[in-house]
Protein backbone atom coordinates (compact mmCIF):
# COMPACT_ATOMS: atom_id res chain seq x y z
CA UNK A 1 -54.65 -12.93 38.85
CA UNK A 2 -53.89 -14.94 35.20
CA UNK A 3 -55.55 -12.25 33.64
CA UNK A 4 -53.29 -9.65 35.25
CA UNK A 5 -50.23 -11.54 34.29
CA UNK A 6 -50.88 -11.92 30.70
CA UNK A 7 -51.88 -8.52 30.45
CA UNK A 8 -48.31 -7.90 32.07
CA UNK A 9 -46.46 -10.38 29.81
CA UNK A 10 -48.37 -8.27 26.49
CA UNK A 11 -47.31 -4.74 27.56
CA UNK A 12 -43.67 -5.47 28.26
CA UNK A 13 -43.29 -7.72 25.20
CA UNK A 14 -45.22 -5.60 23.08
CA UNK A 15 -43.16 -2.37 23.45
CA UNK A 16 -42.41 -0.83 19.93
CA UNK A 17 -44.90 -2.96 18.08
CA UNK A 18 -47.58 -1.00 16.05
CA UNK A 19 -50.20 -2.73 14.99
CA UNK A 20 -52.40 -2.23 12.25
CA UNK A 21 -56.42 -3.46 11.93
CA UNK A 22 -54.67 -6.91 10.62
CA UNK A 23 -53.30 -8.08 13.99
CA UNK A 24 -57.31 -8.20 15.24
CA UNK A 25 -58.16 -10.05 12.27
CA UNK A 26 -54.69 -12.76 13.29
CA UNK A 27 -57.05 -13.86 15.98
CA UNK A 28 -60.30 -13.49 14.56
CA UNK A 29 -58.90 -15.73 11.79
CA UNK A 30 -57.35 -18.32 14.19
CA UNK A 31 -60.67 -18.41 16.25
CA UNK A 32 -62.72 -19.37 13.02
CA UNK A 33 -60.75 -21.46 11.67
CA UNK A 34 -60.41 -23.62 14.52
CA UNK A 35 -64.17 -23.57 14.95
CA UNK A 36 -63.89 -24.89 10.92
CA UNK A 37 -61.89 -28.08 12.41
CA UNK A 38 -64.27 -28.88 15.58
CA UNK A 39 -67.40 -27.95 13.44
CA UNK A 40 -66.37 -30.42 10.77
CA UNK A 41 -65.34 -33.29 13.81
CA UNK A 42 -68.63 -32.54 14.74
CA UNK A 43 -70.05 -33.55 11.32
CA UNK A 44 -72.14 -29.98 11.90
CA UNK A 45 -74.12 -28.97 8.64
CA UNK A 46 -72.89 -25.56 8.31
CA UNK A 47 -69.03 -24.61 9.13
CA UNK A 48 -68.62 -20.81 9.24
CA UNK A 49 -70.22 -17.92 7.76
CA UNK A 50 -66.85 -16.55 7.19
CA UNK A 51 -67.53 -15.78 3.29
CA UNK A 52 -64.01 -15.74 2.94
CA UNK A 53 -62.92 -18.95 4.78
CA UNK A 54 -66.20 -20.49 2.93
CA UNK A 55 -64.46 -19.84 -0.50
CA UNK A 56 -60.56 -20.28 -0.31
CA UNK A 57 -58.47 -23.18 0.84
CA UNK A 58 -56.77 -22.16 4.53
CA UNK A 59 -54.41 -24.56 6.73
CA UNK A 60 -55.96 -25.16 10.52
CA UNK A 61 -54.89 -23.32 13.24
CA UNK A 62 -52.69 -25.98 14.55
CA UNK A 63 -49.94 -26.94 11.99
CA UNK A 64 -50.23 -30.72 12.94
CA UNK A 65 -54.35 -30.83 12.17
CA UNK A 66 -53.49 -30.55 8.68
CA UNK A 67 -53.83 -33.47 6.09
CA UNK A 68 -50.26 -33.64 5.24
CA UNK A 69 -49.19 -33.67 8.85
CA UNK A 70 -51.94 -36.46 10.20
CA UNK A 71 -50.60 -38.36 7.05
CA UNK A 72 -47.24 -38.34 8.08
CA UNK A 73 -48.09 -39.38 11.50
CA UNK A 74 -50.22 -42.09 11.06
CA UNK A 75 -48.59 -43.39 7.34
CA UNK A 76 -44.98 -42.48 7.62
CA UNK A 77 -43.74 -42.41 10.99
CA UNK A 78 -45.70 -44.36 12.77
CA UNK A 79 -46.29 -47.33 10.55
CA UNK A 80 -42.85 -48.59 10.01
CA UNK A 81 -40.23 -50.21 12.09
CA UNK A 82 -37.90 -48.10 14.88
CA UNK A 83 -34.86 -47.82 13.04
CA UNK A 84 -34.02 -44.37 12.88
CA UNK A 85 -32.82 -44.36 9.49
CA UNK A 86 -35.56 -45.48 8.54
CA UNK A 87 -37.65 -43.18 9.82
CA UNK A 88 -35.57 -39.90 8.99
CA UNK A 89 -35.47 -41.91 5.24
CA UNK A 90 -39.26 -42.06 5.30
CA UNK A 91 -39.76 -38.23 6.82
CA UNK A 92 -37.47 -37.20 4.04
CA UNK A 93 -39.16 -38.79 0.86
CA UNK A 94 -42.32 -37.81 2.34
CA UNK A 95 -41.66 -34.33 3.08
CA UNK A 96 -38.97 -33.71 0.23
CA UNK A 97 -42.16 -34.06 -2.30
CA UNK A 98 -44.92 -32.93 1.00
CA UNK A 99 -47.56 -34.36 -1.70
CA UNK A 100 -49.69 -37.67 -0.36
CA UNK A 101 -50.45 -38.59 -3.56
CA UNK A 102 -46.48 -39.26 -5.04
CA UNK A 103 -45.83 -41.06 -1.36
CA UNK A 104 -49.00 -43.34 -2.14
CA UNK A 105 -47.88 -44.17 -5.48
CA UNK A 106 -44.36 -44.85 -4.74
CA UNK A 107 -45.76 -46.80 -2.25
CA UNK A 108 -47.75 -48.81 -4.13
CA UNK A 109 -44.83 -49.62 -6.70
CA UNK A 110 -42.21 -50.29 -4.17
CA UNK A 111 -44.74 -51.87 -1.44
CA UNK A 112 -42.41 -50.66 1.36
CA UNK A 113 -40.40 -47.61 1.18
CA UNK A 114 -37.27 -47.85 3.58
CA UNK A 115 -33.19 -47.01 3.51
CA UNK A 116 -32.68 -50.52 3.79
CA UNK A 117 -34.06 -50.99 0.06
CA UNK A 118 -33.56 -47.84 -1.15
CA UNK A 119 -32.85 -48.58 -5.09
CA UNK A 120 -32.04 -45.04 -6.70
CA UNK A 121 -32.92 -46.50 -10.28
CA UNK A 122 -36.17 -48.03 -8.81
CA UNK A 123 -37.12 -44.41 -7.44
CA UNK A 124 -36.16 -42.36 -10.10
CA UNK A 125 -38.27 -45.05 -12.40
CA UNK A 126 -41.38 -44.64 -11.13
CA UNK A 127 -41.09 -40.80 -10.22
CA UNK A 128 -39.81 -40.08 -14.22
CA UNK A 129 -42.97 -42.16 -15.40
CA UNK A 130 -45.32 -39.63 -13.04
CA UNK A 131 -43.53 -36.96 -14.73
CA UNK A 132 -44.11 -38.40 -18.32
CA UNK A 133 -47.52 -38.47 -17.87
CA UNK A 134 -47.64 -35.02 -17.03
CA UNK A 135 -48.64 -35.62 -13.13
CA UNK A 136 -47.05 -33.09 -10.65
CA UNK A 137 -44.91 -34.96 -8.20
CA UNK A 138 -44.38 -32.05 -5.71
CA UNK A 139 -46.81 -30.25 -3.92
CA UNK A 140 -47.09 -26.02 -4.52
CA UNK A 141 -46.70 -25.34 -0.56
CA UNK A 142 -43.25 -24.31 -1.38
CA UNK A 143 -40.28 -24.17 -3.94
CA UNK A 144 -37.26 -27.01 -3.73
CA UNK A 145 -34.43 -25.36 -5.10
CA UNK A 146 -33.05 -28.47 -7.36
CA UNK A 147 -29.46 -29.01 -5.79
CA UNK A 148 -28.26 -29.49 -9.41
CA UNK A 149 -24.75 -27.36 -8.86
CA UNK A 150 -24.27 -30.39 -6.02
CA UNK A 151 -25.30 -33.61 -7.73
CA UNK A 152 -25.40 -32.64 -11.66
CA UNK A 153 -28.27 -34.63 -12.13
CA UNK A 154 -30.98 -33.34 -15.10
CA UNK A 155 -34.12 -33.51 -12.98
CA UNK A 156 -34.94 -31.85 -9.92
CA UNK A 157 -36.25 -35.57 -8.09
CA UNK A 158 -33.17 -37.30 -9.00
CA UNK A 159 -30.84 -34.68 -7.53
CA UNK A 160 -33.44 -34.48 -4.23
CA UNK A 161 -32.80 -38.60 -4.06
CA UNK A 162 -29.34 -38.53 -3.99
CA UNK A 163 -29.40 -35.98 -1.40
CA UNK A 164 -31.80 -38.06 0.60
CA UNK A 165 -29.21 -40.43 -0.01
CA UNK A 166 -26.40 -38.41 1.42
CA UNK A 167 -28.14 -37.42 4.66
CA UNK A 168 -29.06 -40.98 5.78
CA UNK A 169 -25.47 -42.23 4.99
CA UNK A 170 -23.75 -38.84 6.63
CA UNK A 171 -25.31 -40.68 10.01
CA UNK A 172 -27.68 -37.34 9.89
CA UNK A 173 -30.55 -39.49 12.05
CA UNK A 174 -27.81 -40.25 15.20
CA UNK A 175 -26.77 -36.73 15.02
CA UNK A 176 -30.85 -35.76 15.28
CA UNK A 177 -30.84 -37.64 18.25
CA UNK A 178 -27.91 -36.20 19.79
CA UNK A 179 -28.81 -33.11 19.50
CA UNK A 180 -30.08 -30.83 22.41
CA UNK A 181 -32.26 -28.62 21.48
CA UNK A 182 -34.58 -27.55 18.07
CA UNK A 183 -32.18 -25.09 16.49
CA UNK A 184 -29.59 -27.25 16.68
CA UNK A 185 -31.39 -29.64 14.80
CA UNK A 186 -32.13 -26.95 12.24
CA UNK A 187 -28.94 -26.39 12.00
CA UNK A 188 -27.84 -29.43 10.99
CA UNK A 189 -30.28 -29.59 8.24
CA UNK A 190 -29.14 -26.37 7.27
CA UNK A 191 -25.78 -28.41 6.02
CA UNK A 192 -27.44 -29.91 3.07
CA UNK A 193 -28.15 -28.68 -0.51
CA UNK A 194 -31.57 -27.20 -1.29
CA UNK A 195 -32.48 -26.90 2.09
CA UNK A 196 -33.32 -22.95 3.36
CA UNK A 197 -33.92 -21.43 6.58
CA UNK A 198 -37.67 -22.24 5.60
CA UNK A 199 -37.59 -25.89 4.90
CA UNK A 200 -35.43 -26.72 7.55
CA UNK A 201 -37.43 -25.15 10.36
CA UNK A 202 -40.28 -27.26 8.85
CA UNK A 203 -38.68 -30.35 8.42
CA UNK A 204 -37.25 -29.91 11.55
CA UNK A 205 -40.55 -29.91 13.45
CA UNK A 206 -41.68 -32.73 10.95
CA UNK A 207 -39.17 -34.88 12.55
CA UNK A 208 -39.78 -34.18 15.90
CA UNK A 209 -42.89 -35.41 15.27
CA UNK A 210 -41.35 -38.59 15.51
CA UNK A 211 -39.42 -40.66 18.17
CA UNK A 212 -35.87 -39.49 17.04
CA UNK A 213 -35.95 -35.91 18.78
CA UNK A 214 -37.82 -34.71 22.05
CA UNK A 215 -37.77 -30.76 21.16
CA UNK A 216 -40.28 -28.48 22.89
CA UNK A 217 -41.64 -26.74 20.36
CA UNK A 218 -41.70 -23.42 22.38
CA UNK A 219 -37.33 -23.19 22.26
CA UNK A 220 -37.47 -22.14 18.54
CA UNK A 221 -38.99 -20.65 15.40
CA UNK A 222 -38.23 -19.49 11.76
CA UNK A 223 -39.81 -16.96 10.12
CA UNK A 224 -40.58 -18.11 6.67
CA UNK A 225 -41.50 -15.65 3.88
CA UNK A 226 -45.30 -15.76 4.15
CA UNK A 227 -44.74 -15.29 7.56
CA UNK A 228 -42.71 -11.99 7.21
CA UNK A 229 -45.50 -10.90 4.81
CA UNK A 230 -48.33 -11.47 7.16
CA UNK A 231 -46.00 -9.27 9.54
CA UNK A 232 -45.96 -6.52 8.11
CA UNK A 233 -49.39 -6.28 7.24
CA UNK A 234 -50.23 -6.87 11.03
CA UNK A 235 -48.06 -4.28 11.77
CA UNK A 236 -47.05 -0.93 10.44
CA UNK A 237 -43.70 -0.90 12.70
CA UNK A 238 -42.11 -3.58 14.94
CA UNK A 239 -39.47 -1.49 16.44
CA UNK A 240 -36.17 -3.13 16.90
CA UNK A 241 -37.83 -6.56 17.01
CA UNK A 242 -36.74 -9.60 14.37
CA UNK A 243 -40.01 -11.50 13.25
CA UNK A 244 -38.96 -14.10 15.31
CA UNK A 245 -39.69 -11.54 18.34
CA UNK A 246 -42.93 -10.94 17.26
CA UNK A 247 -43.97 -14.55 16.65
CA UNK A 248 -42.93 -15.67 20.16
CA UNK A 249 -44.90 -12.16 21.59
CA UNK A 250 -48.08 -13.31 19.98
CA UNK A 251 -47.93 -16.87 21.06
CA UNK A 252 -46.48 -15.83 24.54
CA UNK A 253 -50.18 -13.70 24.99
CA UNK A 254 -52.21 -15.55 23.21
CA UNK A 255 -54.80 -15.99 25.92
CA UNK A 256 -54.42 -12.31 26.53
CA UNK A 257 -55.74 -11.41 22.97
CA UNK A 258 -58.58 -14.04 22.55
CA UNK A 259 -59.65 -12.39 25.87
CA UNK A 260 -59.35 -9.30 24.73
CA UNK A 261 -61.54 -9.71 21.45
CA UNK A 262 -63.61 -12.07 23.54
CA UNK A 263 -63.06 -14.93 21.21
CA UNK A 264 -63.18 -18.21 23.60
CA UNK A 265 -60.62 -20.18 21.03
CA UNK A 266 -61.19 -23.87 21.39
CA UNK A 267 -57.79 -25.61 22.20
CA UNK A 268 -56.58 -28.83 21.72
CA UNK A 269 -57.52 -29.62 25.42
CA UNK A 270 -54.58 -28.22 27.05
CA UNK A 271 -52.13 -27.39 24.52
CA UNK A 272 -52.15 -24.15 23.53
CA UNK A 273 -51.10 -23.00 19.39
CA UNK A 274 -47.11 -23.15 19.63
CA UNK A 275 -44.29 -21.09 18.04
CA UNK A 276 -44.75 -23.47 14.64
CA UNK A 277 -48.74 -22.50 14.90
CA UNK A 278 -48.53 -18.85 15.35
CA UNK A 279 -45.89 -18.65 12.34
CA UNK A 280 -48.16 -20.27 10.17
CA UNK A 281 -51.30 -18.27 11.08
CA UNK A 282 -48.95 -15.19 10.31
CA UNK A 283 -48.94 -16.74 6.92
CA UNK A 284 -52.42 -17.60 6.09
CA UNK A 285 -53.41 -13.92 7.57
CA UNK A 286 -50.98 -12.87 4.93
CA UNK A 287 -53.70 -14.63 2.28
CA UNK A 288 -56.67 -13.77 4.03
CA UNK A 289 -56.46 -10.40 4.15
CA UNK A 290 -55.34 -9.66 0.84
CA UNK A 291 -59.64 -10.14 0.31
CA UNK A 292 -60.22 -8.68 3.62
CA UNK A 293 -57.84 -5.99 3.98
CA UNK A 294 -56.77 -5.10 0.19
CA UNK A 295 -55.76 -1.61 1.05
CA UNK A 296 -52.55 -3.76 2.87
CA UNK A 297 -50.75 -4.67 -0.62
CA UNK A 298 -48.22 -6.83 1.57
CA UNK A 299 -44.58 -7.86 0.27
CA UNK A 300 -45.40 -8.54 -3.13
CA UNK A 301 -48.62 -7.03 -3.85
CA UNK A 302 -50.96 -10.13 -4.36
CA UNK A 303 -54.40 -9.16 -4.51
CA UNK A 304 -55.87 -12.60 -4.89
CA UNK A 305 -56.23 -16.08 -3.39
CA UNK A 306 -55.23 -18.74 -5.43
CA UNK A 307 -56.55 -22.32 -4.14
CA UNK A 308 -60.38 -22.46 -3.52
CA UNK A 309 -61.74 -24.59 -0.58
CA UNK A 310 -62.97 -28.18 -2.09
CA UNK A 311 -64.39 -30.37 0.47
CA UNK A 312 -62.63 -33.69 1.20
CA UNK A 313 -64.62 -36.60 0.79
CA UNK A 314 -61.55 -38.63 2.56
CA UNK A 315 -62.67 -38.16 6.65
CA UNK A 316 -59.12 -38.15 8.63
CA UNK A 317 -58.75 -40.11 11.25
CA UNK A 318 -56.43 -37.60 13.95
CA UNK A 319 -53.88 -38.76 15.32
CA UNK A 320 -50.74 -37.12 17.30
CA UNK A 321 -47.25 -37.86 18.47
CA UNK A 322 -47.05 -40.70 20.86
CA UNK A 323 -45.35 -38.59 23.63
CA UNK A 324 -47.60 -35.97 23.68
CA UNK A 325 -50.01 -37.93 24.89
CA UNK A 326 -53.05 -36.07 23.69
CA UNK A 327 -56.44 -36.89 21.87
CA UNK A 328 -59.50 -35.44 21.12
């Protein structure tokens, strides 16, 4: 009888979608790559086959199994007090830069990085000398705009500090909790300088990682434009669907499809990959397949994958939200 329903739930939501070999290879890809993250838990000698997945550097299948996330979690959120400017303060610098190694360092200079002792000098000090000595202070997941035409300041950290700034002191952490739902919450990022649809569905779900928002992840997603590329390579048409449509199609049947392909995905006991999840597979299908599918040029016609895979020597400890109460 599940089976029947799913199958249901596919058809209706999949009218005047056309996909293209890609979409097979969306869940081949997720499968694989979650056996990666169990077969490395596992300490098992060999991880995949997949020559592909051997070679280039891919995010897991579930957003919050990624080093950046499980970071933030156990370093940023979770290790400070329950002030909740504080916390959105510490979510901010973290995420603003999304790069462990320019937290850790700040860290170690300022030995506790709160609002309450937020020194802009101090921070702009330490971040400068980084930037002196030629050392890359934000990560290459994605492009800051600077915010310069808002705070006039000559480099791209100082103008993302004093916009920090602003949001703390604009009371933006009591509106977070106010707020009812996830898009609302995006929308009020949305308010600020520098931050795009993209960012602010990310940061968005970074904070409700935390205690200061209690948003099912299921009431809302953002296309970002990896996303939109991986798409349109899954499918040649998708009607009079928005992306957003298609996302919450493939994560509404995703049991249906694994089924289908007769891929028995592992999940993370009983939570199955979310709206946040599925958008990001979309994007690192986007990557994959420009080696496995080249003949799918994509958005901007990228034929290669940039970062190779590099072992971590680092083993992560995983770790998850307090309320949702899972472990593995």
């Amino acid at each position: 009888m599940e089976r029947r329903n799913i199958k249901k739930d596919s058809d209706v939501l999949g009218i005047g979608l056309k996909p293209t070999i890609v979409f097979d290879t969306y869940w081949k890809f997720a499968f694989e790559r979650q056996n990666i993250f169990f077969n490395r838990l596992q300490n098992k000698p060999t991880l995949t086959n997949d020559v592909i997945l051997k070679e280039y550097k891919f995010t897991n299948a579930y957003r919050v199994l990624d080093r950046v996330s499980q970071y933030l979690i156990s370093n940023v959120i979770y290790s400070c007090d329950n002030d909740p400017r504080n916390i959105l303060f510490r979510i901010l610098v973290y995420k603003v830069f999304n790069k462990i190694e320019t937290w850790d360092y700040l860290e170690s200079e300022l030995c506790q990085i709160s609002y309450q002792s937020f020194d802009f000098d101090k921070y702009d000090k330490i971040l400068t000398k980084l930037l002196d000595n030629k050392v890359s202070i934000y990560s290459a997941a994605y492009i800051m705009a600077s915010a310069k035409s808002k705070y006039g300041q000559g480099r791209k950290h100082q103008n993302h500090l004093l916009m920090i700034k602003e949001m703390i002191e604009d009371g933006l952490a009591e509106k977070l909790m106010r707020s009812k739902n996830m898009k609302e919450g995006y929308e009020l990022l949305l308010r600020y300088p520098s931050i795009g649809t993209f960012l602010a569905y990310q940061l968005i779900t970074d904070v409700n990682y935390s205690e200061l928002t209690n948003y099912n992840e299921m009431e809302f997603v953002k296309a970002g434009p990896g996303a939109i590329e991986g798409i349109q390579k899954c499918f040649s048409d998708i009607g009079d669907k928005s992306y957003e449509d298609v996302i919450k199609y493939v994560t509404n049947t995703q049991e249906y499809h694994f089924e289908r392909l007769g891929l028995n995905f592992r999940y993370l006991n009983e939570r199955k990959l979310q709206l946040i999840d599925c958008q990001n597979i979309f994007c690192e299908v986007a990557k994959y397949s420009r080696v496995a599918h080249p003949e799918f040029s994509g958005l901007n016609g990228r034929r290669r994958i940039k970062q190779k895979y590099k072992p971590k020597s680092k083993e992560i400890q995983y770790c998850f939200p307090n309320k949702w109460n899972l472990d593995i």
